[in-house]
PDB file of N, CA and C in Angstrom:
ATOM      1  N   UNK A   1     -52.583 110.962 -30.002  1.00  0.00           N
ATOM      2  CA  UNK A   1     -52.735 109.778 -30.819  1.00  0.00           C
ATOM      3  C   UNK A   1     -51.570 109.731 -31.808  1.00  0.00           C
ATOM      4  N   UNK A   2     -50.788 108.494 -32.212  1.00  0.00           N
ATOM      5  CA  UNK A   2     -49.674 108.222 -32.952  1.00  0.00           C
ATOM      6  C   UNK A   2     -50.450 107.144 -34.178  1.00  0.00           C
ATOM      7  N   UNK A   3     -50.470 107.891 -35.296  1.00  0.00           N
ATOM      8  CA  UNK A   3     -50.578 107.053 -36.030  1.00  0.00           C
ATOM      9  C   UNK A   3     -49.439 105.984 -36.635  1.00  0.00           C
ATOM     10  N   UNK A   4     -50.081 104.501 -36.905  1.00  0.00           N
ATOM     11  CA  UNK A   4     -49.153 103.475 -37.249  1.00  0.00           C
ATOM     12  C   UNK A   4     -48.772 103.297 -38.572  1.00  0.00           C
ATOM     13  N   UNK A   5     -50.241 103.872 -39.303  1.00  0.00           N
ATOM     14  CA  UNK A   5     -49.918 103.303 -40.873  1.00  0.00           C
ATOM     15  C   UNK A   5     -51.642 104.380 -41.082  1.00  0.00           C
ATOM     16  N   UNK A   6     -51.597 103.937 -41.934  1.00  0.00           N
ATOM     17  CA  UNK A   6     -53.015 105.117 -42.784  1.00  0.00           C
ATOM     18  C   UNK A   6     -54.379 104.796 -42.516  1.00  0.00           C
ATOM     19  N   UNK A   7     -54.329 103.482 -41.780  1.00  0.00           N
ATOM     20  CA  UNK A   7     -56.072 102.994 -41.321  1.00  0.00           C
ATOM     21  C   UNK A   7     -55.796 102.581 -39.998  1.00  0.00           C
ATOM     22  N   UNK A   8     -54.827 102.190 -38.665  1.00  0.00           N
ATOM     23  CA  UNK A   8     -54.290 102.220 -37.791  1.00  0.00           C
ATOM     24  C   UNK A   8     -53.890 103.579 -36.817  1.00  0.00           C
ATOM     25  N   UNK A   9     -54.473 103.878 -35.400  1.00  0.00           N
ATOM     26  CA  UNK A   9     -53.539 104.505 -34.620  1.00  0.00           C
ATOM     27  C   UNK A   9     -53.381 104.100 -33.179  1.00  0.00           C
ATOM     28  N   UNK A  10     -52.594 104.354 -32.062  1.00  0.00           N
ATOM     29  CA  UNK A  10     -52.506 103.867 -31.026  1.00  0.00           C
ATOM     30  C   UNK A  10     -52.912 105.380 -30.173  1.00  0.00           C
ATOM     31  N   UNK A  11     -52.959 105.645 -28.951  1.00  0.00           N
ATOM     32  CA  UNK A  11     -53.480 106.400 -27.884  1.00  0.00           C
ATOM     33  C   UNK A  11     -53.314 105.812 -26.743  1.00  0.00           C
ATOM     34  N   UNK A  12     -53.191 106.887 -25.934  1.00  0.00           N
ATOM     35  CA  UNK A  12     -53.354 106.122 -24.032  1.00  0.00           C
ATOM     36  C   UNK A  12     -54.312 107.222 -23.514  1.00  0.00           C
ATOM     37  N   UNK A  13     -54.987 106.154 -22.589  1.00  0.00           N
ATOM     38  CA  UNK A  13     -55.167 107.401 -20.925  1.00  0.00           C
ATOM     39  C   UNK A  13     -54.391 106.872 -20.125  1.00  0.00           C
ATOM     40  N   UNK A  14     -54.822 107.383 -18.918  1.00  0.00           N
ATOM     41  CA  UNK A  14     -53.874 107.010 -17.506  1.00  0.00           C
ATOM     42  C   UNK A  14     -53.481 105.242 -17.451  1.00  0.00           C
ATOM     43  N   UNK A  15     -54.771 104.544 -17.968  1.00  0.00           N
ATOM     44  CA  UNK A  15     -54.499 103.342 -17.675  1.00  0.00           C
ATOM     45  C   UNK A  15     -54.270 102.101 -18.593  1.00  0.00           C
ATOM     46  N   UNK A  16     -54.349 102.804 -20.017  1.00  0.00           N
ATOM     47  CA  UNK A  16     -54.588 101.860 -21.260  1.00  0.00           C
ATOM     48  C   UNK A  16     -53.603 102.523 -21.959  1.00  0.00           C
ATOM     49  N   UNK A  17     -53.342 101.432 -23.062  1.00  0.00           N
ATOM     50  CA  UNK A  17     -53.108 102.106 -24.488  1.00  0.00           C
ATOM     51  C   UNK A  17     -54.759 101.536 -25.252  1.00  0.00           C
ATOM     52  N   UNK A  18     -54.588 102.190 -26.007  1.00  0.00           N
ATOM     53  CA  UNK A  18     -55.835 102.026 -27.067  1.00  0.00           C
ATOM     54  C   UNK A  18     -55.957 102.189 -28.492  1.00  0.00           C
ATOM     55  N   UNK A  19     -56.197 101.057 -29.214  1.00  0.00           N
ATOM     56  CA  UNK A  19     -56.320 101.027 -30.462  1.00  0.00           C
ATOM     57  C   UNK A  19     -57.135 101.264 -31.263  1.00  0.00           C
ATOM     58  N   UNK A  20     -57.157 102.830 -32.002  1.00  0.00           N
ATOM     59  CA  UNK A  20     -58.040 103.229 -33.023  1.00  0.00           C
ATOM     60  C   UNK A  20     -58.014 102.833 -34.374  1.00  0.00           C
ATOM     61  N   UNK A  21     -59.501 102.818 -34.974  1.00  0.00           N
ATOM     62  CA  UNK A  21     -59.550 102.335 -36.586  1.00  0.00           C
ATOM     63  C   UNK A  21     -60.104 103.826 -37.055  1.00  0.00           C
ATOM     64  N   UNK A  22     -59.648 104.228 -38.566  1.00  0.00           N
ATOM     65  CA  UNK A  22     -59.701 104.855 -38.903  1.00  0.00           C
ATOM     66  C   UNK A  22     -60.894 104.774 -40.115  1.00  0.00           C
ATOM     67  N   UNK A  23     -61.868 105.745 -39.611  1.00  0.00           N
ATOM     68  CA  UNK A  23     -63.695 105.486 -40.052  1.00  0.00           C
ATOM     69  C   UNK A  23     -63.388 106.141 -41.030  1.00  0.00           C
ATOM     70  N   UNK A  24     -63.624 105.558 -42.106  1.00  0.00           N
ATOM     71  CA  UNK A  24     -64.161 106.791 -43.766  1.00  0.00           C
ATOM     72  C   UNK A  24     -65.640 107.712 -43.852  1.00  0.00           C
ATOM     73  N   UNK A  25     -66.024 108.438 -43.598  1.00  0.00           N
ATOM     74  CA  UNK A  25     -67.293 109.567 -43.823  1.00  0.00           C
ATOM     75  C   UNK A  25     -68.219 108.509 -44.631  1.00  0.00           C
ATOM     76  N   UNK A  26     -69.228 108.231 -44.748  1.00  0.00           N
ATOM     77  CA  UNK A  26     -70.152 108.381 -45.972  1.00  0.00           C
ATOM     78  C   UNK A  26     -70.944 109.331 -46.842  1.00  0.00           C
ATOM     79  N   UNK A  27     -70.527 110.707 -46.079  1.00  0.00           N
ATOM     80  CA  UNK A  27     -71.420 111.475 -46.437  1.00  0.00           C
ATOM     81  C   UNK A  27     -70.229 112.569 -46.246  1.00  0.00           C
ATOM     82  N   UNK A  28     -70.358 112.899 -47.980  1.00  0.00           N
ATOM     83  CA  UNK A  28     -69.655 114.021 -48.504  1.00  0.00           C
ATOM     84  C   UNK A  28     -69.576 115.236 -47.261  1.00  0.00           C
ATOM     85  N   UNK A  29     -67.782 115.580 -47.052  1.00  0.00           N
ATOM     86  CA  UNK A  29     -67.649 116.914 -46.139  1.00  0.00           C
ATOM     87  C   UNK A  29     -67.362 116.531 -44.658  1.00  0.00           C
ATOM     88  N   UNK A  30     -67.693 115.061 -44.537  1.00  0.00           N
ATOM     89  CA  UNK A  30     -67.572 115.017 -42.984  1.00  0.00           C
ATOM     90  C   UNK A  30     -66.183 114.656 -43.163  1.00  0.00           C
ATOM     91  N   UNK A  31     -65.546 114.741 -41.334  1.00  0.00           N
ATOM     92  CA  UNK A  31     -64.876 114.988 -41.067  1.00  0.00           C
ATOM     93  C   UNK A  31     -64.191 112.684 -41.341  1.00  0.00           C
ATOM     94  N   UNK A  32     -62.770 112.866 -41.506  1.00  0.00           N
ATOM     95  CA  UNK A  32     -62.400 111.396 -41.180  1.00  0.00           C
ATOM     96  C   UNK A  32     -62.510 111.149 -39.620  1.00  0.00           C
ATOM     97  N   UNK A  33     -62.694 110.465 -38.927  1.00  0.00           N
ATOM     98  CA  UNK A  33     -63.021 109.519 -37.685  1.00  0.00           C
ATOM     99  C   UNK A  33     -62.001 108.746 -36.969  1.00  0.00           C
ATOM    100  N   UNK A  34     -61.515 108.698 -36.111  1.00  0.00           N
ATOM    101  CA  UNK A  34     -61.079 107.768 -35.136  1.00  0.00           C
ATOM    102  C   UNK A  34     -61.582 106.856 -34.551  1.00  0.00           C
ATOM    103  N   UNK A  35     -62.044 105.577 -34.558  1.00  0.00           N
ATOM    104  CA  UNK A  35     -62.797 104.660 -33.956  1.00  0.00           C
ATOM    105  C   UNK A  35     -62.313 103.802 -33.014  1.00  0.00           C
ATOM    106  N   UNK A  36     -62.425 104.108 -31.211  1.00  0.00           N
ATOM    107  CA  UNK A  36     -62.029 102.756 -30.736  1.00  0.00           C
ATOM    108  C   UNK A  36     -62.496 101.504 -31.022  1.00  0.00           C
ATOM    109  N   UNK A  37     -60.851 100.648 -30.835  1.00  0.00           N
ATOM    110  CA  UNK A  37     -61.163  99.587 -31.732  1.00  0.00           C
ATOM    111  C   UNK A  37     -61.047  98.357 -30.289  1.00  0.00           C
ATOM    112  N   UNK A  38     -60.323  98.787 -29.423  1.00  0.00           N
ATOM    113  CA  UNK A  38     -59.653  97.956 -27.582  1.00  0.00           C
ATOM    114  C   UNK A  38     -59.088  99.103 -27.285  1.00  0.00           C
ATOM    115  N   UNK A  39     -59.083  98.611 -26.089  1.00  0.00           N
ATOM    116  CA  UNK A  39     -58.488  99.296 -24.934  1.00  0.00           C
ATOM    117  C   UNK A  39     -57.141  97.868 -23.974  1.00  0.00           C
ATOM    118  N   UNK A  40     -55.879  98.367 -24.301  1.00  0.00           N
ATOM    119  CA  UNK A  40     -55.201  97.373 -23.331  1.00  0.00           C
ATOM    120  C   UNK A  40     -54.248  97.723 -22.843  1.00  0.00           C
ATOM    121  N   UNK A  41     -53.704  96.682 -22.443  1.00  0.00           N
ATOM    122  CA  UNK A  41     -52.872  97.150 -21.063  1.00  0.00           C
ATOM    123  C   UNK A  41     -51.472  97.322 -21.458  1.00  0.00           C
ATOM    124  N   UNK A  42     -51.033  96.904 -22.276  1.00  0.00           N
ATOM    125  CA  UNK A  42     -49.725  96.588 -23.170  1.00  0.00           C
ATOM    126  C   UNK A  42     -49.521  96.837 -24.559  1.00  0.00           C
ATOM    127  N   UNK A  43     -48.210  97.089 -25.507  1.00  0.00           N
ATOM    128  CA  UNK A  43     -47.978  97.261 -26.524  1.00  0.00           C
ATOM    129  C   UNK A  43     -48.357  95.479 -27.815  1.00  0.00           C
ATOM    130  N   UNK A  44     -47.770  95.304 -26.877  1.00  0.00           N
ATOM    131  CA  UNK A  44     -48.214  93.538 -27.280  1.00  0.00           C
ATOM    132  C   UNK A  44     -49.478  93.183 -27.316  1.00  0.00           C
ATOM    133  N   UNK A  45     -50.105  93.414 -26.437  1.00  0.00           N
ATOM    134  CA  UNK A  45     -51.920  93.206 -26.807  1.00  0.00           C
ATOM    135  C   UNK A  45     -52.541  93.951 -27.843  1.00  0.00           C
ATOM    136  N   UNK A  46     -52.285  95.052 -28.310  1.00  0.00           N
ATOM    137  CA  UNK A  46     -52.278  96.179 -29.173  1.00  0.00           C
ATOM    138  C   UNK A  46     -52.261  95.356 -30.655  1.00  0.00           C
ATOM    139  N   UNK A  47     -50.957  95.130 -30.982  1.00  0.00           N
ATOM    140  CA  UNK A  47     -50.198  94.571 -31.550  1.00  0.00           C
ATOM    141  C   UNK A  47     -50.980  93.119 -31.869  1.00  0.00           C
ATOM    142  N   UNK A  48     -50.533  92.288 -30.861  1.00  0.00           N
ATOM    143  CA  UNK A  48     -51.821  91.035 -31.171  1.00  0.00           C
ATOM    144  C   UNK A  48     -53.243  91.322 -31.774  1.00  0.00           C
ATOM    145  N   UNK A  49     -53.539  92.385 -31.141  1.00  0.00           N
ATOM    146  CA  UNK A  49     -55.050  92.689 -31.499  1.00  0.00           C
ATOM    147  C   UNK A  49     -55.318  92.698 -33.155  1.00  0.00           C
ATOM    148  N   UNK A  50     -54.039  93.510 -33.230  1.00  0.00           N
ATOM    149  CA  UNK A  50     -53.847  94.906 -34.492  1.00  0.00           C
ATOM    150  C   UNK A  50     -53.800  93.266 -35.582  1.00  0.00           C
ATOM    151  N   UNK A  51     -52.765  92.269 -35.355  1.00  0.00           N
ATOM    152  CA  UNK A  51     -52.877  91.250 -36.289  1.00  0.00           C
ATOM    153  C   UNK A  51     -53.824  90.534 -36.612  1.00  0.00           C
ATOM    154  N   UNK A  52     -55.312  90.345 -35.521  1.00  0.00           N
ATOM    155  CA  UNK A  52     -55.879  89.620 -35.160  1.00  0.00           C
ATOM    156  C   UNK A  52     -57.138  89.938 -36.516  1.00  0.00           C
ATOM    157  N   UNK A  53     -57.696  91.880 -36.106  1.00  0.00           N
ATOM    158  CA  UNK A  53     -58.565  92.266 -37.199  1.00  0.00           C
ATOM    159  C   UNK A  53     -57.672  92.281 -38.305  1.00  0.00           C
ATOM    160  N   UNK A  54     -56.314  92.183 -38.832  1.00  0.00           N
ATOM    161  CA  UNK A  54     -56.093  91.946 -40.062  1.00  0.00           C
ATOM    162  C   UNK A  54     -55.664  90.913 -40.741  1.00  0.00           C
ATOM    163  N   UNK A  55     -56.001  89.851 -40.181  1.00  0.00           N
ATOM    164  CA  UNK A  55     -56.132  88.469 -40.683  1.00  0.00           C
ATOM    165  C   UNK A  55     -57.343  88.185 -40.780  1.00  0.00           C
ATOM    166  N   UNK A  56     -58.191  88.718 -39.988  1.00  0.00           N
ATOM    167  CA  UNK A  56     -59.550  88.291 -40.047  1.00  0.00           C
ATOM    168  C   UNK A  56     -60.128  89.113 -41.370  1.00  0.00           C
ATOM    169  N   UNK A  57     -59.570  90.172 -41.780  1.00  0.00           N
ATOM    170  CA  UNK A  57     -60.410  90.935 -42.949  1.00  0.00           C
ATOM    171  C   UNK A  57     -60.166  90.441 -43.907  1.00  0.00           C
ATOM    172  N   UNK A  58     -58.655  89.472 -43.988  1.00  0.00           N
ATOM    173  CA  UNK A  58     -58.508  88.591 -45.301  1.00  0.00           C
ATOM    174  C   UNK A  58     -60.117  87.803 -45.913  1.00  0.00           C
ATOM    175  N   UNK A  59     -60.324  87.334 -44.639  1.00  0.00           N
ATOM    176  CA  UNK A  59     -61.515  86.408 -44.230  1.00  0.00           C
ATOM    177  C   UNK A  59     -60.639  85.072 -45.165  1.00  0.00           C
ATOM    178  N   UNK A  60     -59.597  84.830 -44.962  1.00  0.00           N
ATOM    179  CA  UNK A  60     -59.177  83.732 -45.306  1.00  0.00           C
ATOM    180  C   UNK A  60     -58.948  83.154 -46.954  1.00  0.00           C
ATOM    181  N   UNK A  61     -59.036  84.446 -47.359  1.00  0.00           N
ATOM    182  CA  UNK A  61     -59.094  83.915 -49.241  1.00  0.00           C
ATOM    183  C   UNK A  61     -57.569  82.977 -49.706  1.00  0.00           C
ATOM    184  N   UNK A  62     -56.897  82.950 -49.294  1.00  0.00           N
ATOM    185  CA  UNK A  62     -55.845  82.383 -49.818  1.00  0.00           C
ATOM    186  C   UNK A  62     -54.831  82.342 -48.520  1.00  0.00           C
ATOM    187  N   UNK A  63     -53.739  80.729 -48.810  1.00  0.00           N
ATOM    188  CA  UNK A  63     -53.290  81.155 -47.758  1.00  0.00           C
ATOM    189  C   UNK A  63     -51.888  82.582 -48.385  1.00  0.00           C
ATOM    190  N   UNK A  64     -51.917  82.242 -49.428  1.00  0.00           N
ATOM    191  CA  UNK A  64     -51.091  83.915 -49.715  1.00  0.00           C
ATOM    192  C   UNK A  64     -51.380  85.092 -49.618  1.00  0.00           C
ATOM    193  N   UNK A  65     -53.019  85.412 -49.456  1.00  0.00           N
ATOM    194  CA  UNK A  65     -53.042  86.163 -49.082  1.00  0.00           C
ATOM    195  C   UNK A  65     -53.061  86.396 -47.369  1.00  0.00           C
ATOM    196  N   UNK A  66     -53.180  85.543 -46.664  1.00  0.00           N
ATOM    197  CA  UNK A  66     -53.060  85.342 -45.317  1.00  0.00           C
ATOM    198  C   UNK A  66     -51.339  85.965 -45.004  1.00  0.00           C
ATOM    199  N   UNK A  67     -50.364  85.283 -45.654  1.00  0.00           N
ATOM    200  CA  UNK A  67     -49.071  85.199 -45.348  1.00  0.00           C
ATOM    201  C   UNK A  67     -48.748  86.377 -45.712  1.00  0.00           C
ATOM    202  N   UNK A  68     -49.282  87.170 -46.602  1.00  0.00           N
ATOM    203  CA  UNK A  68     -49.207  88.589 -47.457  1.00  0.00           C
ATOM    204  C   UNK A  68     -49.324  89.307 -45.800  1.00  0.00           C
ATOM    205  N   UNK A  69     -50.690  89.301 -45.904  1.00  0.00           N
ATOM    206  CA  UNK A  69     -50.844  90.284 -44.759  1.00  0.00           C
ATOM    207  C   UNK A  69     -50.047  90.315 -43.507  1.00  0.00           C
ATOM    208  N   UNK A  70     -49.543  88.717 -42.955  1.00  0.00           N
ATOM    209  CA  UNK A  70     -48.916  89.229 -42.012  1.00  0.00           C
ATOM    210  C   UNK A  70     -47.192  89.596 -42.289  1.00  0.00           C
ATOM    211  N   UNK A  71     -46.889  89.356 -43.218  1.00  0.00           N
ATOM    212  CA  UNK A  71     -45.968  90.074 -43.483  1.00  0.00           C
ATOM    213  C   UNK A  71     -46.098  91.542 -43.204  1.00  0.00           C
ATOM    214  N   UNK A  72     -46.681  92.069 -44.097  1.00  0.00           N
ATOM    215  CA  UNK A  72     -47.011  93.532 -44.190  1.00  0.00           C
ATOM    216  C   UNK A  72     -47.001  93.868 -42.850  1.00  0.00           C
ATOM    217  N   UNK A  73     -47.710  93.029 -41.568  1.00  0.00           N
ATOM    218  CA  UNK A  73     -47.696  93.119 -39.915  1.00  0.00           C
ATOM    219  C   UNK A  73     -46.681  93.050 -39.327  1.00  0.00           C
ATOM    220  N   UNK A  74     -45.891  92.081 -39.703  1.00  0.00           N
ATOM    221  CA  UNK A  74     -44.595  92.200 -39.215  1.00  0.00           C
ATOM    222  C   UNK A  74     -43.594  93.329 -39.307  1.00  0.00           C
ATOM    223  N   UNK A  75     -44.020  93.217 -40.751  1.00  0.00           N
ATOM    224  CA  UNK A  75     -43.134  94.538 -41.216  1.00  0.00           C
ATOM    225  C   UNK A  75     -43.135  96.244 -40.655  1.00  0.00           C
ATOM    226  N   UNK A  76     -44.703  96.477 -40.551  1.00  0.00           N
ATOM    227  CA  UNK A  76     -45.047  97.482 -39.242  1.00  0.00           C
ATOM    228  C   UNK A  76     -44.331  97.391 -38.110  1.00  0.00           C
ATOM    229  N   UNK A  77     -44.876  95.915 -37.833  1.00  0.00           N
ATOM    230  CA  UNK A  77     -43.844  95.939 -35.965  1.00  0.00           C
ATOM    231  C   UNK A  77     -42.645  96.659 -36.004  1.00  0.00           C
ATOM    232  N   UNK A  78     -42.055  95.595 -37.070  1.00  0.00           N
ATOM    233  CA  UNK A  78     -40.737  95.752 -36.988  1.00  0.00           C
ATOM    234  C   UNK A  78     -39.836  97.096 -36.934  1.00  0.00           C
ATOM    235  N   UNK A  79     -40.558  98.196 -37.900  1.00  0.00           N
ATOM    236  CA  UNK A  79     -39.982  99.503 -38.100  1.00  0.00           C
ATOM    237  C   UNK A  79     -40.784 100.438 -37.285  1.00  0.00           C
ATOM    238  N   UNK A  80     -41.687  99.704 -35.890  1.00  0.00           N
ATOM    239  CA  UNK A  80     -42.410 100.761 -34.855  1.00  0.00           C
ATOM    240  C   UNK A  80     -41.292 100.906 -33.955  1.00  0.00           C
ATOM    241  N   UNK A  81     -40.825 102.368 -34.153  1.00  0.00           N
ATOM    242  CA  UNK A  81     -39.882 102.650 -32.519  1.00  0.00           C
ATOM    243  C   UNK A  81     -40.546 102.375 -31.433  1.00  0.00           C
ATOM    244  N   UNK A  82     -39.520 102.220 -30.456  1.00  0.00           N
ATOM    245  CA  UNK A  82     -39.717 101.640 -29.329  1.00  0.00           C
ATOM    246  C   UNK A  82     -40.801 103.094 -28.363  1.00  0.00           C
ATOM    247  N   UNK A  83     -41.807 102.595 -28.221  1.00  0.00           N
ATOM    248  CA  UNK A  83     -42.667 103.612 -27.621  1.00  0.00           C
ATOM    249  C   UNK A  83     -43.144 103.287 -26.065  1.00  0.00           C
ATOM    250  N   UNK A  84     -43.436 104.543 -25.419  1.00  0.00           N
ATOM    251  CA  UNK A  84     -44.394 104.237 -24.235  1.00  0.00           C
ATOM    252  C   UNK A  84     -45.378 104.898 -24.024  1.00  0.00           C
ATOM    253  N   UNK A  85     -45.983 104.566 -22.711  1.00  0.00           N
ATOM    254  CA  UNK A  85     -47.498 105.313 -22.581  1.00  0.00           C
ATOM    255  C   UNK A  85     -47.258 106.718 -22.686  1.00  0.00           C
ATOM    256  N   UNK A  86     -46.035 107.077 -21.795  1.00  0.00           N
ATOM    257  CA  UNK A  86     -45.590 108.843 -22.254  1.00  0.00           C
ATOM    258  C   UNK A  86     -45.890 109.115 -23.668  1.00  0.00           C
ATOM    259  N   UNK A  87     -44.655 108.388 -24.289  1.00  0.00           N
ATOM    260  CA  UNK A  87     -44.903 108.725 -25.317  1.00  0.00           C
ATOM    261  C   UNK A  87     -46.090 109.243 -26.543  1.00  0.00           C
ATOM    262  N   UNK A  88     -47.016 108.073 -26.278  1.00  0.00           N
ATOM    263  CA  UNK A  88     -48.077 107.999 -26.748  1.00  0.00           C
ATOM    264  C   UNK A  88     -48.875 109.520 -26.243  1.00  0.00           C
ATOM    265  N   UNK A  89     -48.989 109.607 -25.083  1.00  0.00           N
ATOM    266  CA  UNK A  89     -49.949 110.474 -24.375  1.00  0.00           C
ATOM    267  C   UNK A  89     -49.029 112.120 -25.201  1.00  0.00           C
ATOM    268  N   UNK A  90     -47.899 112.131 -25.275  1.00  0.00           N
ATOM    269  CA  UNK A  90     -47.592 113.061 -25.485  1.00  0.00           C
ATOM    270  C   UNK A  90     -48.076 113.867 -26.667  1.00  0.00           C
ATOM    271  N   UNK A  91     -47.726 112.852 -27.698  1.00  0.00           N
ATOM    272  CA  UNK A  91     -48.890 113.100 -28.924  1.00  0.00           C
ATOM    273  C   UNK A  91     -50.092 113.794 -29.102  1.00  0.00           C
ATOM    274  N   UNK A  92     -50.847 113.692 -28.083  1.00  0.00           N
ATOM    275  CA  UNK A  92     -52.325 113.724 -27.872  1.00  0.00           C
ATOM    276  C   UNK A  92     -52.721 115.169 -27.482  1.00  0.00           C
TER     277      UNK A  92
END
C-alpha cells in the first residue's frame, strides 16, 4: 500500500488498484485502519473517485470551499509520480 496524503492510500491485487480510507480507532489503543474505499481498474478512476468523496465531504458549504478542495486535489495529482500496478504491489 502507497500512501497519498495522511487520510488517502492506493493498493493493487492482480486485477485492481484500490482505494483505501484511513479509519480513526474510537476506542483508546486500537490500532489505525485501512478501509476499502473501490476497487478499479485504472489510476484515473482512483483519482476520479478520490475527487468525487472529497467534494462530496465539503457537502457543498461554499463554492470556496468547493474550489479549495479541489485545488488541494489537483495539487496531489499533480506532485503523484508516475506509478503502476508493480509499483503499487511492490509496496505491499
Amino acid at each position: 500500500m502507497l500512501e497519498i496524503n495522511s487520510k488517502w492510500a492506493i493498493g493493487a491485487d492482480n486485477d485492481n488498484i484500490i482505494l483505501y480510507r484511513k479509519s480513526t480507532p474510537k476506542k483508546e489503543g486500537k490500532e489505525v485502519a485501512w478501509r476499502v474505499e473501490g476497487y478499479f481498474g485504472n489510476l484515473r478512476n482512483v483519482l476520479t473517485a478520490l475527487l468525487d468523496r472529497e467534494v462530496k465531504e465539503t457537502h457543498l458549504e461554499s463554492f470556496k470551499v468547493v474550489t479549495s478542495k479541489l485545488d488541494e486535489i489537483y495539487d496531489l495529482i499533480k506532485n503523484l509520480p508516475s506509478i503502476t500496478v508493480a509499483d503499487i504491489k511492490s509496496k505491499e
